[in-house]
N, C-alpha and C. Protein backbone atom coordinates (compact mmCIF):
# COMPACT_ATOMS: atom_id res chain seq x y z
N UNK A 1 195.98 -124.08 92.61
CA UNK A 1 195.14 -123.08 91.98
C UNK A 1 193.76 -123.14 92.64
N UNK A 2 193.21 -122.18 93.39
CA UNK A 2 192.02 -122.12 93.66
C UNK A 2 190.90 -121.62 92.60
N UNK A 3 189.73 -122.82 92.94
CA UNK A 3 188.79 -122.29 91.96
C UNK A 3 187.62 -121.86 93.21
N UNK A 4 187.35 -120.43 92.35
CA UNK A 4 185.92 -119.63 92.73
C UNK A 4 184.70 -119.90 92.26
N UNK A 5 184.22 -120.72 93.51
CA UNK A 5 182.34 -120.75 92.77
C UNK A 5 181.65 -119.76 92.76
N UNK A 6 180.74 -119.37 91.28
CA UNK A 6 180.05 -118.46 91.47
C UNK A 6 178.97 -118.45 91.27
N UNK A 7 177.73 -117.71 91.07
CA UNK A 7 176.22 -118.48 90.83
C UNK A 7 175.45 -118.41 88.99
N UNK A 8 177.21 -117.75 88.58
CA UNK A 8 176.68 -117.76 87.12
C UNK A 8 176.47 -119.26 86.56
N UNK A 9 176.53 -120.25 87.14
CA UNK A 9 176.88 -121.58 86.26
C UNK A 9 175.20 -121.43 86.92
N UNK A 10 174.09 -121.18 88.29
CA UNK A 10 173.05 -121.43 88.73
C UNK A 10 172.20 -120.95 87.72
N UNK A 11 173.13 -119.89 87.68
CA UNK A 11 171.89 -118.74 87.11
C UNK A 11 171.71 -119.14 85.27
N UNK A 12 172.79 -119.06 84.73
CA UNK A 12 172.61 -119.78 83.41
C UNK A 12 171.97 -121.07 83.36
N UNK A 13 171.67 -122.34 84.41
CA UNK A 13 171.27 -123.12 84.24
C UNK A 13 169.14 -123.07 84.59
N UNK A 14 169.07 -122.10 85.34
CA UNK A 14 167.62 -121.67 85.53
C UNK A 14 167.09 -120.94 84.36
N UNK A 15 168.25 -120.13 83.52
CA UNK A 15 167.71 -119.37 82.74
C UNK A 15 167.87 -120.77 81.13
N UNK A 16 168.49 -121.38 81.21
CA UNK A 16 168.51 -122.49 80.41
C UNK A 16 167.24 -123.42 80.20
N UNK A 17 166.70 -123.50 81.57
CA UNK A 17 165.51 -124.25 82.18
C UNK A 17 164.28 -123.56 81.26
N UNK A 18 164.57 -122.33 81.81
CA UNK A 18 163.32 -121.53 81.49
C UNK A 18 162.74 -121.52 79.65
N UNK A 19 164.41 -121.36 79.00
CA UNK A 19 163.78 -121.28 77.37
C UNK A 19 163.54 -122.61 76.99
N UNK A 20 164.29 -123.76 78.19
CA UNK A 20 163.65 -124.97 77.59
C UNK A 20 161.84 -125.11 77.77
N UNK A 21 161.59 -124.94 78.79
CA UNK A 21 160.34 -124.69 78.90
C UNK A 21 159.46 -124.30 78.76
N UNK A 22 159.96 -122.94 77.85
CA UNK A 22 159.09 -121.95 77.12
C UNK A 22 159.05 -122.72 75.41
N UNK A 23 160.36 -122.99 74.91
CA UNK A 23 160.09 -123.69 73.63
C UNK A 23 159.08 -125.13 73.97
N UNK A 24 159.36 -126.03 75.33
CA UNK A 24 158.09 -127.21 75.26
C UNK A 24 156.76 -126.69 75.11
N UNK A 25 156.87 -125.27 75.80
CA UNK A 25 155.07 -124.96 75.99
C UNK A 25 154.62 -124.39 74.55
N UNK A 26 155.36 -123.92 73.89
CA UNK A 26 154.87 -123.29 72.82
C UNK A 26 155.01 -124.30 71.48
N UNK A 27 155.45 -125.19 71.89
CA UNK A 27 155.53 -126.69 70.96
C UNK A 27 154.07 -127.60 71.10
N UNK A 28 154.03 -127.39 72.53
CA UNK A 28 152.75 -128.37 72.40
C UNK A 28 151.66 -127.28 72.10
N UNK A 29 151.51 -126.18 72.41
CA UNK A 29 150.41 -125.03 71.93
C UNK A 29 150.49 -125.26 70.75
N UNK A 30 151.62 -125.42 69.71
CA UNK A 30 151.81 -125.44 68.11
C UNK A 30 150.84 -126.64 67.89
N UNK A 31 151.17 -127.88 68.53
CA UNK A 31 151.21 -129.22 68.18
C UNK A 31 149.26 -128.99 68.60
N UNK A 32 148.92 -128.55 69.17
CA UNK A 32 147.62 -128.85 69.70
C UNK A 32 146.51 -127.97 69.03
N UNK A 33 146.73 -126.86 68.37
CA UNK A 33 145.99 -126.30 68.02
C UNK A 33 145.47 -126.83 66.76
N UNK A 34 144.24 -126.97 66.61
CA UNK A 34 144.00 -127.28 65.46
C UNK A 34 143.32 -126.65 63.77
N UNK A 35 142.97 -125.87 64.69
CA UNK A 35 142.66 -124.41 63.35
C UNK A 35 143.99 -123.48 62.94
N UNK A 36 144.87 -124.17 63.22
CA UNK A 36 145.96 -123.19 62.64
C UNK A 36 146.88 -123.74 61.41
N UNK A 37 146.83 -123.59 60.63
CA UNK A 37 147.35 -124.72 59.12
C UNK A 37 148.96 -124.88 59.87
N UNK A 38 149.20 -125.95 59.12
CA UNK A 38 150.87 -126.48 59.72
C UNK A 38 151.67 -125.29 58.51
N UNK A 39 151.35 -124.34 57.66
CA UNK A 39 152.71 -123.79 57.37
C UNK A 39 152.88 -122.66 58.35
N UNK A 40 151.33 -122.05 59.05
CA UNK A 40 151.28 -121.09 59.60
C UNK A 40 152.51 -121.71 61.24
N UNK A 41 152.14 -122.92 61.45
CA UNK A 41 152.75 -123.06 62.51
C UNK A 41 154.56 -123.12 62.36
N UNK A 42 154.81 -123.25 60.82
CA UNK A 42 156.04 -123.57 60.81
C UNK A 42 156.49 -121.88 60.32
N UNK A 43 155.84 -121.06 60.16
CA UNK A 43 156.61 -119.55 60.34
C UNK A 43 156.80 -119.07 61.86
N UNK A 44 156.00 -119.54 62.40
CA UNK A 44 156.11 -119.25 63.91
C UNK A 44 157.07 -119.86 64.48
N UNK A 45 156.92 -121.07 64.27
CA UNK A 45 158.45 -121.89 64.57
C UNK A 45 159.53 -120.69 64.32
N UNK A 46 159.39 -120.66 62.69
CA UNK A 46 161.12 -120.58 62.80
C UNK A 46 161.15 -118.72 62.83
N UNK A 47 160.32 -118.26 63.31
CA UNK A 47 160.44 -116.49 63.95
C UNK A 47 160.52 -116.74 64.62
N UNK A 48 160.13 -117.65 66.34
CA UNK A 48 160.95 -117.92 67.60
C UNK A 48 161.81 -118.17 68.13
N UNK A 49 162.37 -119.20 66.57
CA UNK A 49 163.95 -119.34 66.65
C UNK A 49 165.26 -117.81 66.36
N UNK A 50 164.67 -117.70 64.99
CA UNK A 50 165.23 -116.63 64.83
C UNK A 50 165.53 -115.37 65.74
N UNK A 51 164.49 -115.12 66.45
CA UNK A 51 164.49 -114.27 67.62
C UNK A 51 165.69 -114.73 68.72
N UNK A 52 165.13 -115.99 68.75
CA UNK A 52 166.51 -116.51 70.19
C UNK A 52 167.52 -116.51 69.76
N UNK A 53 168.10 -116.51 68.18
CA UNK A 53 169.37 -116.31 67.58
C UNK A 53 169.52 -114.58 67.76
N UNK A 54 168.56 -114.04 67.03
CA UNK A 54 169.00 -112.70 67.33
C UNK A 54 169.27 -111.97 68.94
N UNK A 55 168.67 -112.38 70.01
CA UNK A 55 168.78 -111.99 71.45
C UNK A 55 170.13 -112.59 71.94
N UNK A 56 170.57 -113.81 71.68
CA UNK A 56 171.61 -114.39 71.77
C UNK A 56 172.82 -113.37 71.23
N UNK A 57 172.90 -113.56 70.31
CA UNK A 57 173.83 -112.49 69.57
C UNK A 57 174.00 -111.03 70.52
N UNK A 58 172.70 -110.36 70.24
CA UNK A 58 172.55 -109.43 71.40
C UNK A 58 173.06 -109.21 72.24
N UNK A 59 173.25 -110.18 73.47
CA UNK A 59 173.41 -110.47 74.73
C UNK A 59 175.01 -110.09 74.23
N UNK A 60 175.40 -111.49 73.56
CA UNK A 60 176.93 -111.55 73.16
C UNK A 60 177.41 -110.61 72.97
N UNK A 61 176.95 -109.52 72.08
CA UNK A 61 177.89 -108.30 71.30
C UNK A 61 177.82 -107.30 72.78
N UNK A 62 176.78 -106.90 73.68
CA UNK A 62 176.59 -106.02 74.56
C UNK A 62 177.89 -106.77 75.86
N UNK A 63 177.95 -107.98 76.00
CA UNK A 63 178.83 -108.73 76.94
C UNK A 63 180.52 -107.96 76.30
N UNK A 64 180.19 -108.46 75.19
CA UNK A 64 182.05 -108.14 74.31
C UNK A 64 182.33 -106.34 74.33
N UNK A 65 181.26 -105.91 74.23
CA UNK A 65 181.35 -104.22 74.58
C UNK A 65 181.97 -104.28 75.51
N UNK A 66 181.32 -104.03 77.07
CA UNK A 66 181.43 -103.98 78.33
C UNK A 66 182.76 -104.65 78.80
N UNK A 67 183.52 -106.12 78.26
CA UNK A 67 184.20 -106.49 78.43
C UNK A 67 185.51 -105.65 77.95
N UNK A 68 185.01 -104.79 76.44
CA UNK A 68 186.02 -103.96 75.53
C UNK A 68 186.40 -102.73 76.81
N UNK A 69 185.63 -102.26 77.40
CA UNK A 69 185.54 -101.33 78.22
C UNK A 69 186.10 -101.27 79.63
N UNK A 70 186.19 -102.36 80.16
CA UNK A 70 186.66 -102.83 80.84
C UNK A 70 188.49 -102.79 81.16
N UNK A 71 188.12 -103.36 79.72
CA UNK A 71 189.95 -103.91 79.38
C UNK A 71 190.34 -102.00 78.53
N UNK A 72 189.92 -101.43 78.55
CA UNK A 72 190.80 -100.08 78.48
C UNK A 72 190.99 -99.24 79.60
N UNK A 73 189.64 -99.01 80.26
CA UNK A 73 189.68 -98.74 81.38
C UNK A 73 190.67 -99.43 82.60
N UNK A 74 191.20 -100.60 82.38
CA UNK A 74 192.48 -101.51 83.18
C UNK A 74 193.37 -101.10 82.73
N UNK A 75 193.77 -100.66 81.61
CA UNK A 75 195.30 -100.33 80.49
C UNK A 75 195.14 -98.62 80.97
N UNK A 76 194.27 -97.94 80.85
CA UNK A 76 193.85 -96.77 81.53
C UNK A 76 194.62 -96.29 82.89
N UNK A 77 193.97 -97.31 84.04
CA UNK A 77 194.33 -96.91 85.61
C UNK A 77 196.03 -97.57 85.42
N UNK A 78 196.53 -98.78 84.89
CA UNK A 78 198.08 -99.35 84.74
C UNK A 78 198.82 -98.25 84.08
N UNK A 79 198.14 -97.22 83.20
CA UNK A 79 199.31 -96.20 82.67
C UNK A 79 199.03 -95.03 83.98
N UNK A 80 197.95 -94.79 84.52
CA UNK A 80 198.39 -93.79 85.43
C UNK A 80 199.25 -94.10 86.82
N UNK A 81 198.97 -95.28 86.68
CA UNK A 81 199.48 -95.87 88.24
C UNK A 81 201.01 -95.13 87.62
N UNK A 82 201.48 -96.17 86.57
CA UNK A 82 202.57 -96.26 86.64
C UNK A 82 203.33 -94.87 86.03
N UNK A 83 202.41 -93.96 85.51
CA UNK A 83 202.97 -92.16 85.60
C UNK A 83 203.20 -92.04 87.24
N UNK A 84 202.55 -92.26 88.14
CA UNK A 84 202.60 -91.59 89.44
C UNK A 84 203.91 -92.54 90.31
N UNK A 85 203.99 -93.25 89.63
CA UNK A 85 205.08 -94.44 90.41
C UNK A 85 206.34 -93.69 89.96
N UNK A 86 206.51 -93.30 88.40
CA UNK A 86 207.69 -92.39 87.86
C UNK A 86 207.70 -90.93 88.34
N UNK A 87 207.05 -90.71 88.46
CA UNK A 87 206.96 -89.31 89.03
C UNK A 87 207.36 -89.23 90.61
N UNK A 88 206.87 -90.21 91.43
CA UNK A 88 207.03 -90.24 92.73
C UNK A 88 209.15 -90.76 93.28
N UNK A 89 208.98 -91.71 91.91
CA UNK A 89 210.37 -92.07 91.87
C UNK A 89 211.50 -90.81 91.65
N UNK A 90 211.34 -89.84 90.67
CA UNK A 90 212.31 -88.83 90.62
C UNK A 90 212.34 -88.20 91.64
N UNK A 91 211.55 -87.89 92.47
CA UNK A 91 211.40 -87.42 93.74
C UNK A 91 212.61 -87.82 94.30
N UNK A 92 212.39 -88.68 94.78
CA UNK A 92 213.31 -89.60 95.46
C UNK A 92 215.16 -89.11 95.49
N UNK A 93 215.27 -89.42 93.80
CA UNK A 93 216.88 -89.35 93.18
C UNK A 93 217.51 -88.73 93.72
């Protein structure tokens, strides 16, 4: 069985990088500020999270579309192929 490398494992791991890095920076901005009361910092917290749950999801449902679309559009071109394969066949008889 051959396996195909592709650069989605790169690319998910830079883009992995990146929200790790964006949640450290905005952790220590939380952690450092000091005029900002700790409940104010803990709504912010958890609306940044919430957001990356909701974009996540996002991503997911728009991926499972496209994938839905995909897979009819394949069942699609396999029923015409195979009209033109029957059709080409009576020819033949």
């Amino acid at each position: 069985m051959a396996v195909t490398k592709s650069d989605n494992s790169l690319i998910m791991f830079v883009n992995g990088a990146g929200v790790a890095v964006a949640y450290g920076m905005l952790g220590i901005s939380l952690w450092l500020s000091t005029e900002v009361p700790l409940s104010t910092k803990g709504f912010w917290g958890m609306a940044v999270l919430m957001l990356t749950l909701a974009l996540v999801n996002f991503v997911k449902y728009r991926f499972d579309d496209k994938m839905s679309e995909d897979r009819i559009q394949r069942i699609e071109d396999a029923k015409n192929e195979k009209l033109l394969s029957d059709y080409i066949g009576d020819d033949k008889a």
